[in-house]
C-alpha atoms as a PDB file:
ATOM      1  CA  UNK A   1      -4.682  -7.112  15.506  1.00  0.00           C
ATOM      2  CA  UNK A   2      -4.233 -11.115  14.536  1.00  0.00           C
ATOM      3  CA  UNK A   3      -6.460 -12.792  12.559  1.00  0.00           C
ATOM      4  CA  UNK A   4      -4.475 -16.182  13.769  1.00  0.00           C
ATOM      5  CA  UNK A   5      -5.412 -16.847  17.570  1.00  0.00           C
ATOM      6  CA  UNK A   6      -2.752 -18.090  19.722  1.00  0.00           C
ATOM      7  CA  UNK A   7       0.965 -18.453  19.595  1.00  0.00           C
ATOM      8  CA  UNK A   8       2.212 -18.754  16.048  1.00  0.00           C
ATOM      9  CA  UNK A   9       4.016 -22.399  15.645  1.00  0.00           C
ATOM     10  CA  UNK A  10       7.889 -23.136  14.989  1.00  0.00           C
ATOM     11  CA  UNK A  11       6.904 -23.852  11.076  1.00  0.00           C
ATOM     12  CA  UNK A  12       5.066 -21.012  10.695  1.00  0.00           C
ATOM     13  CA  UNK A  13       7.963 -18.899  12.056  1.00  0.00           C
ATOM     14  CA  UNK A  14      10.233 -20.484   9.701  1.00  0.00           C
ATOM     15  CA  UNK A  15       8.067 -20.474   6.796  1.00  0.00           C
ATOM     16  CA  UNK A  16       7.908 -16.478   7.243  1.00  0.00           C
ATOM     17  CA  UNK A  17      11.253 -16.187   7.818  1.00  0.00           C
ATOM     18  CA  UNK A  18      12.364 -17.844   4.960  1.00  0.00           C
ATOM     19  CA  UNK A  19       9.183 -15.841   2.583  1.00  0.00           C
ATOM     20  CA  UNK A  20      10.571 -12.442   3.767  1.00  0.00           C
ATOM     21  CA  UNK A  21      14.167 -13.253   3.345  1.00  0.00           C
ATOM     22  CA  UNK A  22      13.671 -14.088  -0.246  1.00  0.00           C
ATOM     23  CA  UNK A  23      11.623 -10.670  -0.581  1.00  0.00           C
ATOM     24  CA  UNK A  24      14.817  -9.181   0.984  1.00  0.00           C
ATOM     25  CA  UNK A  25      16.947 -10.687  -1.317  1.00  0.00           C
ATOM     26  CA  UNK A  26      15.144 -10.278  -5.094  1.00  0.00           C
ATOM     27  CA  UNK A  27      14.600  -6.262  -4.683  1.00  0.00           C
ATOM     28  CA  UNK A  28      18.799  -5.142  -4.221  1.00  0.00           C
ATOM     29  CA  UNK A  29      19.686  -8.307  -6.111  1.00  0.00           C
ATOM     30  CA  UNK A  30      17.246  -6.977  -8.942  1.00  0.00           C
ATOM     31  CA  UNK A  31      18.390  -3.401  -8.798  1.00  0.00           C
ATOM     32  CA  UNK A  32      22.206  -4.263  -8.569  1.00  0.00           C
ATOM     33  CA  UNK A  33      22.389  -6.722 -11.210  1.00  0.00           C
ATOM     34  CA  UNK A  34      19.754  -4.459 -13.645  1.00  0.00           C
ATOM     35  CA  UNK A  35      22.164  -1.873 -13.566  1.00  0.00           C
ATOM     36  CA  UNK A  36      25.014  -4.163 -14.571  1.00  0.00           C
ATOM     37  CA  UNK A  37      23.599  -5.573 -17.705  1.00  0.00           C
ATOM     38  CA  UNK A  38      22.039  -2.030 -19.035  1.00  0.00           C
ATOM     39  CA  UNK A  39      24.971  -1.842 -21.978  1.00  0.00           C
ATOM     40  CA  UNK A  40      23.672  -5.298 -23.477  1.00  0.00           C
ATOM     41  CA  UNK A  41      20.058  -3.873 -23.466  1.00  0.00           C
ATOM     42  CA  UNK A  42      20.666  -1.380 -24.839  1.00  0.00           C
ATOM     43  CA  UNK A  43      22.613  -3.094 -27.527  1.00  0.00           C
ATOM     44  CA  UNK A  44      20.107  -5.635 -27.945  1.00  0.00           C
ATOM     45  CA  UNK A  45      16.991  -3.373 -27.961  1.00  0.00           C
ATOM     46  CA  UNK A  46      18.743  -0.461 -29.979  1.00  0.00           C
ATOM     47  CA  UNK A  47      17.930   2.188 -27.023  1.00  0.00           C
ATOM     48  CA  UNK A  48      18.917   5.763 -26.648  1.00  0.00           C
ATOM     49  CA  UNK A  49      20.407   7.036 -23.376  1.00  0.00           C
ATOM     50  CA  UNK A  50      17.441   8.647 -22.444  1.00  0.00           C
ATOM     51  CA  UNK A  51      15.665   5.477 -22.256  1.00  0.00           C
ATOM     52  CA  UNK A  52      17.862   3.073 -21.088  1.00  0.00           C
ATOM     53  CA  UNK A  53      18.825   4.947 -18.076  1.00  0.00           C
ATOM     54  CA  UNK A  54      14.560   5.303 -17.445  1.00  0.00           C
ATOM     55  CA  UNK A  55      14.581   1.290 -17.386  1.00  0.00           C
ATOM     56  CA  UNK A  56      16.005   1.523 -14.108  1.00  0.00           C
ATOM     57  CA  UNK A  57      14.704   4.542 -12.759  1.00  0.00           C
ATOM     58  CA  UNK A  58      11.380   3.309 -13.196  1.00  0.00           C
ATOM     59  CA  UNK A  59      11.817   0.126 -11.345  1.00  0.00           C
ATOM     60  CA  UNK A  60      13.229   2.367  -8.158  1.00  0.00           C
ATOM     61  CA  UNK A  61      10.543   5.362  -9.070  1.00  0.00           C
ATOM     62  CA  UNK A  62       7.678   2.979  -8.582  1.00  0.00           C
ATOM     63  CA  UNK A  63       9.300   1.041  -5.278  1.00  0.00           C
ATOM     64  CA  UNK A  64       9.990   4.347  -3.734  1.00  0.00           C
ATOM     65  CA  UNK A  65       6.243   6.342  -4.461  1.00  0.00           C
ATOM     66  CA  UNK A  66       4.648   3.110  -3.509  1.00  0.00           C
ATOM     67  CA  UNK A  67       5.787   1.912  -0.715  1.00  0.00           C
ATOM     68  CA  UNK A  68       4.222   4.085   2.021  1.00  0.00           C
ATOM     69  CA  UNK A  69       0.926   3.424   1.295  1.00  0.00           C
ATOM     70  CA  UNK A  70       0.902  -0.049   0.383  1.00  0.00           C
ATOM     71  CA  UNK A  71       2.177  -0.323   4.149  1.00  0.00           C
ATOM     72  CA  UNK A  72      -1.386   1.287   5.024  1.00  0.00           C
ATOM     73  CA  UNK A  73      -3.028  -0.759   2.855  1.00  0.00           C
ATOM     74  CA  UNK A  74      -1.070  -3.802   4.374  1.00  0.00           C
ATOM     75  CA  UNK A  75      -2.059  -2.797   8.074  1.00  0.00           C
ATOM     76  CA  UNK A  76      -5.666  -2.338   6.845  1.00  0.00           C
ATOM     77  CA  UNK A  77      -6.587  -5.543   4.359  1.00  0.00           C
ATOM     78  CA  UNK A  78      -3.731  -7.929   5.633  1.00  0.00           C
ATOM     79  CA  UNK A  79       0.012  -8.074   5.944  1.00  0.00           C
ATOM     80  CA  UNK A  80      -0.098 -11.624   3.957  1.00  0.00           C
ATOM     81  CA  UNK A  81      -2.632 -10.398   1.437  1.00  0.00           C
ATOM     82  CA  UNK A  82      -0.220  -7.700   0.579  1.00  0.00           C
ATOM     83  CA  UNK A  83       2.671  -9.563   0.253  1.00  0.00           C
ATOM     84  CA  UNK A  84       1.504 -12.479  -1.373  1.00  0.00           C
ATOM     85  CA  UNK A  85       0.334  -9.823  -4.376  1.00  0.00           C
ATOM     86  CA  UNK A  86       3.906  -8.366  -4.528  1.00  0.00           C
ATOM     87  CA  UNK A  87       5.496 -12.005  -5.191  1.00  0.00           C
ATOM     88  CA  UNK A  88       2.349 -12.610  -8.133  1.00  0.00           C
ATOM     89  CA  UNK A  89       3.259  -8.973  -9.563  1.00  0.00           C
ATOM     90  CA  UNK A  90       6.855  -9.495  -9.459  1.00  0.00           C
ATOM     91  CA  UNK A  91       7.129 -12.816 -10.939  1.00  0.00           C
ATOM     92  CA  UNK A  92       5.342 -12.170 -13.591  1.00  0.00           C
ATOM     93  CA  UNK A  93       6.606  -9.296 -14.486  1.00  0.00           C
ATOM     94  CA  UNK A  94       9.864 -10.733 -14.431  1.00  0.00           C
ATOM     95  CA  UNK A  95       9.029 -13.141 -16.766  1.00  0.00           C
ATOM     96  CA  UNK A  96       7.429 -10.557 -19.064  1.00  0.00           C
ATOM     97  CA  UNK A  97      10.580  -8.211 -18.659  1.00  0.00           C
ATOM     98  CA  UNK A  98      12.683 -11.771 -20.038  1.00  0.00           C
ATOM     99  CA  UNK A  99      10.416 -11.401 -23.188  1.00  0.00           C
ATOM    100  CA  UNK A 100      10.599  -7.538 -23.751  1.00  0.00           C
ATOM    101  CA  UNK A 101      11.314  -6.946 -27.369  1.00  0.00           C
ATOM    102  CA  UNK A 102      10.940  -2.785 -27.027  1.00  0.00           C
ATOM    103  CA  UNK A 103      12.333  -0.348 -24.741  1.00  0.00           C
ATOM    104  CA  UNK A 104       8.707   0.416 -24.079  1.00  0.00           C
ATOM    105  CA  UNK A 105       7.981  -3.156 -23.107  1.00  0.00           C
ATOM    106  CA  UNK A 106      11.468  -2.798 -20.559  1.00  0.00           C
ATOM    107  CA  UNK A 107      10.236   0.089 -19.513  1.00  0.00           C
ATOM    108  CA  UNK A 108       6.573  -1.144 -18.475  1.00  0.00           C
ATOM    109  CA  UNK A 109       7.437  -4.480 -16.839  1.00  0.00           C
ATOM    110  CA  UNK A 110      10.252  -2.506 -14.808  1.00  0.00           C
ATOM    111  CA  UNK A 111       8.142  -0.412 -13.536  1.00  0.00           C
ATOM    112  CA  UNK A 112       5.376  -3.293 -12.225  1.00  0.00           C
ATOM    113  CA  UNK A 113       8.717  -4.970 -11.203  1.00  0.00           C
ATOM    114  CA  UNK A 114       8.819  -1.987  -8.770  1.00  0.00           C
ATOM    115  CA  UNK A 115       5.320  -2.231  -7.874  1.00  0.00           C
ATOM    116  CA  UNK A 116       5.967  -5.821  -6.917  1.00  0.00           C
ATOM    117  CA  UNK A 117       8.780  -5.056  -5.372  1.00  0.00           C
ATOM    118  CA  UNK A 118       7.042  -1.693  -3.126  1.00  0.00           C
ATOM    119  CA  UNK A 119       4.452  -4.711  -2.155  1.00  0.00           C
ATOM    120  CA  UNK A 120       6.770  -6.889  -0.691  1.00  0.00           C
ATOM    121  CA  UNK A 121       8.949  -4.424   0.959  1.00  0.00           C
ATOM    122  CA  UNK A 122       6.075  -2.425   2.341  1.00  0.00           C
ATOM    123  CA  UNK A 123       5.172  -5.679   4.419  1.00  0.00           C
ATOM    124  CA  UNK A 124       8.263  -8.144   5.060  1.00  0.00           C
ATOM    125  CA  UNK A 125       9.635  -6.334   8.450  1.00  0.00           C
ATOM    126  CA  UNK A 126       5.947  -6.209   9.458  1.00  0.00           C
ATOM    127  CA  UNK A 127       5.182  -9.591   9.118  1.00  0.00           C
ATOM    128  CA  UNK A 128       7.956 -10.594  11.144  1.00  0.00           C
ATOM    129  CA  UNK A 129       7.106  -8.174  13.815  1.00  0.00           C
ATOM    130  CA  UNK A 130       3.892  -9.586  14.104  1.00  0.00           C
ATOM    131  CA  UNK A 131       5.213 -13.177  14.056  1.00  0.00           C
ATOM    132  CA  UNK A 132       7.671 -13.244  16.026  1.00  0.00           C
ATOM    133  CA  UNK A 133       7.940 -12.735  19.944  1.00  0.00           C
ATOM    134  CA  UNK A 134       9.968  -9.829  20.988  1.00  0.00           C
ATOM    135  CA  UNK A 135      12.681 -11.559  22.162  1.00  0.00           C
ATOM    136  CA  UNK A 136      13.377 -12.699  18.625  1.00  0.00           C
ATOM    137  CA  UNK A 137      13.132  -9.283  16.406  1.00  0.00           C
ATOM    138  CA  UNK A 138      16.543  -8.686  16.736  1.00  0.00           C
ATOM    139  CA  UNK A 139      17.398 -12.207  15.746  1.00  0.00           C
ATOM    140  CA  UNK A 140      14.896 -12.101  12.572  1.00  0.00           C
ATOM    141  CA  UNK A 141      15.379  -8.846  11.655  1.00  0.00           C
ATOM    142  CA  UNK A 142      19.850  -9.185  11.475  1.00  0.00           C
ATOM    143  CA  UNK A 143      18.658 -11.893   9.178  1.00  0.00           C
ATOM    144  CA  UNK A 144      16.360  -9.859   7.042  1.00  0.00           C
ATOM    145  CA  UNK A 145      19.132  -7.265   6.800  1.00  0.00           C
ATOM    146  CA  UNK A 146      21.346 -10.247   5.893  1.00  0.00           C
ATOM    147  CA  UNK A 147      19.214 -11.342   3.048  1.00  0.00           C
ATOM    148  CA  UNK A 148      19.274  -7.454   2.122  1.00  0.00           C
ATOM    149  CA  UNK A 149      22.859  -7.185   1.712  1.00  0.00           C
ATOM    150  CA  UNK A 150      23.611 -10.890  -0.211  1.00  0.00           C
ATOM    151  CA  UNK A 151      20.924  -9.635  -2.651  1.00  0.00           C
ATOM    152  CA  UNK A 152      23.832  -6.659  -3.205  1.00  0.00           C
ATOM    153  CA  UNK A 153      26.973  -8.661  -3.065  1.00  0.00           C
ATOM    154  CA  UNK A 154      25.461 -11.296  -5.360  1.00  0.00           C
ATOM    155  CA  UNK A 155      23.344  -9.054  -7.742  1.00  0.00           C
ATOM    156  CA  UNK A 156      26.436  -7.413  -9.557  1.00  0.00           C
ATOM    157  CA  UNK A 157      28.413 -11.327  -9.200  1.00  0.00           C
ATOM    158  CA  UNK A 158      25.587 -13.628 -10.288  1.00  0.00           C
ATOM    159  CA  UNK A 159      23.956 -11.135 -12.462  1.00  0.00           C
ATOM    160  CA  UNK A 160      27.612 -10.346 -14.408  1.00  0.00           C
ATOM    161  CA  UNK A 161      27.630 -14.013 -14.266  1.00  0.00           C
ATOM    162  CA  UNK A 162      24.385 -14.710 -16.224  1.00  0.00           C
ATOM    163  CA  UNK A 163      24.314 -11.796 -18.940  1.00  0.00           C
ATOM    164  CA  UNK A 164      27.689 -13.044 -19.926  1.00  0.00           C
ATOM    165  CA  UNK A 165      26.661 -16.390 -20.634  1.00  0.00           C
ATOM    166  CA  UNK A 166      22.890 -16.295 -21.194  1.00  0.00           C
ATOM    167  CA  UNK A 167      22.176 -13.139 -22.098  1.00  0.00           C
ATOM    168  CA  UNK A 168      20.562 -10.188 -20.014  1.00  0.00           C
ATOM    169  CA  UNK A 169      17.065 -11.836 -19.941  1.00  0.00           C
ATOM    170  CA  UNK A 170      18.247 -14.313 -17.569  1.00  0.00           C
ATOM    171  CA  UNK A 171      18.449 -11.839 -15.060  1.00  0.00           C
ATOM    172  CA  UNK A 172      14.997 -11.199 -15.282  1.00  0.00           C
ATOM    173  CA  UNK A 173      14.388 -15.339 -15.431  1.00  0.00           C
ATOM    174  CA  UNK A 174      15.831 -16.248 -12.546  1.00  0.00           C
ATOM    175  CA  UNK A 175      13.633 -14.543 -10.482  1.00  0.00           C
ATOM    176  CA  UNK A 176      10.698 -16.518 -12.067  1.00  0.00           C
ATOM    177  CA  UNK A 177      11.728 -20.317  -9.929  1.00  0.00           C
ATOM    178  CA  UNK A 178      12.370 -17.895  -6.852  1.00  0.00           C
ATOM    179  CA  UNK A 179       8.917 -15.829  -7.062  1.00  0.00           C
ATOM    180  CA  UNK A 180       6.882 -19.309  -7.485  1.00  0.00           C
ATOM    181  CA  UNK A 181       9.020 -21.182  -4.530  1.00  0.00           C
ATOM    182  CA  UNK A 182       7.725 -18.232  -2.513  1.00  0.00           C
ATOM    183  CA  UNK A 183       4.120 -18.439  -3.981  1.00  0.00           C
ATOM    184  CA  UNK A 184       3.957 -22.233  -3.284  1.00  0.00           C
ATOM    185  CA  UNK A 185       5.567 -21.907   0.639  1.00  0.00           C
ATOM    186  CA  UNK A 186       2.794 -19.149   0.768  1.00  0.00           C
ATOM    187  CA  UNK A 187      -0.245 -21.177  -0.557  1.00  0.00           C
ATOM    188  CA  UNK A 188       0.687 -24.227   1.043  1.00  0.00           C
ATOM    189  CA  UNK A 189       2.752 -23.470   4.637  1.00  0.00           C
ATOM    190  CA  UNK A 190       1.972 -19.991   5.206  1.00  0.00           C
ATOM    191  CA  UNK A 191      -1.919 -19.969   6.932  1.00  0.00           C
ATOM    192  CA  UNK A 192      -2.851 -16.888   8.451  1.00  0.00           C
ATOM    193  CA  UNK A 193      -3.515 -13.040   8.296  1.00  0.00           C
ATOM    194  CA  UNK A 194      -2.275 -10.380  10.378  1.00  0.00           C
ATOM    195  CA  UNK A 195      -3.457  -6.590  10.870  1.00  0.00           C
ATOM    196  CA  UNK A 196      -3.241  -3.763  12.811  1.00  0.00           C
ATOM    197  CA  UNK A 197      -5.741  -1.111  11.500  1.00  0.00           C
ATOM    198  CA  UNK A 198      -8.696  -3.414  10.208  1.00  0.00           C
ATOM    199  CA  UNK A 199     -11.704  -1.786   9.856  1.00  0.00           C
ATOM    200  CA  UNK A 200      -9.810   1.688   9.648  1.00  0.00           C
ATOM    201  CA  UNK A 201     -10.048   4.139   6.601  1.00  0.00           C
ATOM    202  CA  UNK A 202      -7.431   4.690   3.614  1.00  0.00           C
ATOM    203  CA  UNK A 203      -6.465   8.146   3.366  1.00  0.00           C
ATOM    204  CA  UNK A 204      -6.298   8.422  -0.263  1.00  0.00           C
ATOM    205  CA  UNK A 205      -5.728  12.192  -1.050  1.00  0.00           C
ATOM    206  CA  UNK A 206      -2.594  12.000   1.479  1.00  0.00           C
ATOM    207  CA  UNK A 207      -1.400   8.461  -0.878  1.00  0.00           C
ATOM    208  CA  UNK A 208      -2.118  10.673  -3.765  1.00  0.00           C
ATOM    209  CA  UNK A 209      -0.485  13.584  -2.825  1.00  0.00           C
ATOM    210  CA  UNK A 210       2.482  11.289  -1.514  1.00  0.00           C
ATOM    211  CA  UNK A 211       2.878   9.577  -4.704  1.00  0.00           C
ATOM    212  CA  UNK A 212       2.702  12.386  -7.106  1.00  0.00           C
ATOM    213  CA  UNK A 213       5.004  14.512  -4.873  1.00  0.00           C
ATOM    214  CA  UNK A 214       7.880  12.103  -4.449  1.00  0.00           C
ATOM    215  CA  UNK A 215       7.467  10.939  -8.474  1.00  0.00           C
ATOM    216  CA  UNK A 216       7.775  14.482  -9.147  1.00  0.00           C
ATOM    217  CA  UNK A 217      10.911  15.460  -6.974  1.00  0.00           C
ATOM    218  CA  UNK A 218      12.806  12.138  -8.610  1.00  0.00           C
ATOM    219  CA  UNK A 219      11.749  12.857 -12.070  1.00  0.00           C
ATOM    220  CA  UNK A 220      12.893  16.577 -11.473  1.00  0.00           C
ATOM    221  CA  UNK A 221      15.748  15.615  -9.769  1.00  0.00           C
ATOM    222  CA  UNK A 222      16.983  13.268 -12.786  1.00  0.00           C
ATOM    223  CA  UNK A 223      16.463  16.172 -14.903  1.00  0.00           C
ATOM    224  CA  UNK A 224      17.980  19.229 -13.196  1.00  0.00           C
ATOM    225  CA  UNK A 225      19.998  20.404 -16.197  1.00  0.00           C
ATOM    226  CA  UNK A 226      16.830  21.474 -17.991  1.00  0.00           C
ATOM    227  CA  UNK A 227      14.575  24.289 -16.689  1.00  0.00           C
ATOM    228  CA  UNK A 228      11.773  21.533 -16.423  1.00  0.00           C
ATOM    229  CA  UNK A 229      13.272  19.786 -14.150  1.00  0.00           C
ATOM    230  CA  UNK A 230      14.073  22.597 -11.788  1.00  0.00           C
ATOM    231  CA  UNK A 231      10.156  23.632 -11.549  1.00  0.00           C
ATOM    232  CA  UNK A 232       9.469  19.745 -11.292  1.00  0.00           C
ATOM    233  CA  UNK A 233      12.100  19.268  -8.746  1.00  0.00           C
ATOM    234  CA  UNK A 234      10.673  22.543  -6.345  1.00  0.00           C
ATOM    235  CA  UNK A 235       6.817  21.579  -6.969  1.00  0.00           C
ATOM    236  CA  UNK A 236       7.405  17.863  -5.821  1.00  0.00           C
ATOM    237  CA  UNK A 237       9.381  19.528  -2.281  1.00  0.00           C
ATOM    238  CA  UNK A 238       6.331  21.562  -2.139  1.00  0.00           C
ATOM    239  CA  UNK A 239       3.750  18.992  -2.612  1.00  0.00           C
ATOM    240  CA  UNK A 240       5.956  16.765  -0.209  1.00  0.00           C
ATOM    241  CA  UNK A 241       5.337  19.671   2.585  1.00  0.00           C
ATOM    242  CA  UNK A 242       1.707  19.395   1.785  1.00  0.00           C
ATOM    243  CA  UNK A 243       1.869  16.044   2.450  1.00  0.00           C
ATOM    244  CA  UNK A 244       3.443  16.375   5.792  1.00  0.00           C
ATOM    245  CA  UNK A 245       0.967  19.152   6.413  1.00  0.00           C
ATOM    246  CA  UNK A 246      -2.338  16.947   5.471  1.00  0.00           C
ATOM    247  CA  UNK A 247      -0.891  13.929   7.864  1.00  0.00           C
ATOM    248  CA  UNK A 248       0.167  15.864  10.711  1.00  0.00           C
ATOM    249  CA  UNK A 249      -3.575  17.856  10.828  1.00  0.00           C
ATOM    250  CA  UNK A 250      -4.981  13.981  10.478  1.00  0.00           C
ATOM    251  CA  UNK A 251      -2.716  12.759  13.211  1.00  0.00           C
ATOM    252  CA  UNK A 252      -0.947  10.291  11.162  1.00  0.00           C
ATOM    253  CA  UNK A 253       2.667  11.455  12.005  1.00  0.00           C
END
């Protein structure tokens, strides 16, 4: 279901185009160029391996455990809602992550980075599936995919490019301008709402079990070596079945 009545207008089509493209762009550009400048952290910050290889683990941990059911979330309370939230989280945890002066602090502001990030992910395709007319997807969504892939041929070339000569906080500052060029298009160009399941219920105990499960099975996964990791690594598969199990007997998949 639309909250906006009638055929969506040539600016707003743009405007969302151009709002879900930067999304696209900012999450691999984030991810490749974090990696890239993890021996300066942990120069500058005076980390151990252990946590300076959880700095980006977090950031994909939270995206990945997230994701699914802030795409509920966005089909129940609003696709725009939802997004819009994910550009606020991410910007200013990007700024925050610029500032870090602990490993702890990385660590923290990575990980909301990745909450942003699930956010914005979770609702970019759907917004342009609900914009656009179907003659269009494939148009709109080769140029999502586009935006997807510059983010990963420019994150290792623009973020090598700023570490060297600014330091590794400017990878986490230029995604500051970005994040509030999106907030102002959204505030000021981007009028409307669009759902599918208003009204409907959150299954929380399936997010729950989803979220623990998969969190579980990475974490265990990262850690196979160690006899921990192997009971973590089997309990998140089995609460991952679970999951599957709940759904299917609620006729979700």
């Amino acid at each position: 279901m639309t909250v906006n009545s009638g055929e969506p207008s040539l600016s707003l089509k743009r405007v969302s185009l151009v709002l879900v493209a930067i999304g696209a762009f900012l999450i691999p550009f984030m991810g490749s160029s974090l990696s890239l400048a993890l021996p300066l952290i942990q120069n500058d910050l005076l980390l151990n391996i252990l946590m300076l290889g959880w700095i980006p683990t977090a950031f994909v941990l939270a995206n990945a455990a997230l994701v699914l059911p802030f795409g509920r979330l966005a089909d129940i309370h609003g696709r725009k809602k939802i997004f819009t939230y994910g550009i606020i989280i991410y910007t200013l945890a990007s700024l925050l992550a610029g500032f870090s002066t602990s490993g702890i602090n990385l660590l923290f502001f990575s990980f909301l980075q990745g909450v942003g990030c699930a956010l914005i992910f979770a609702t970019g395709v759907a917004l342009l599936i609900s914009i656009f007319p179907l003659n269009r997807r494939g148009e709109v969504l080769g140029i999502y995919i586009t935006a997807v892939y510059l983010g990963l041929f420019f994150g290792p070339l623009l973020g090598g490019f700023l570490a060297q000569n600014w330091g590794w906080r400017s990878i986490f500052f230029i995604n500051v301008p970005l994040g509030l060029f999106a907030l102002t298009l959204i505030l000021t160009k981007f009028k409307g709402e669009w759902k599918s399941s208003e009204g409907e219920k959150f299954d929380l105990v399936g997010s729950l079990i989803y979220i623990f499960s998969l969190s579980v099975t990475m974490y265990g996964f990262s850690t196979l070596h160690d006899l921990l990791g192997k009971i973590l690594f089997v309990t998140g598969l089995i609460g991952l079945v679970l999951f599957f199990i709940v759904e299917k007997n609620h006729h979700v998949l």
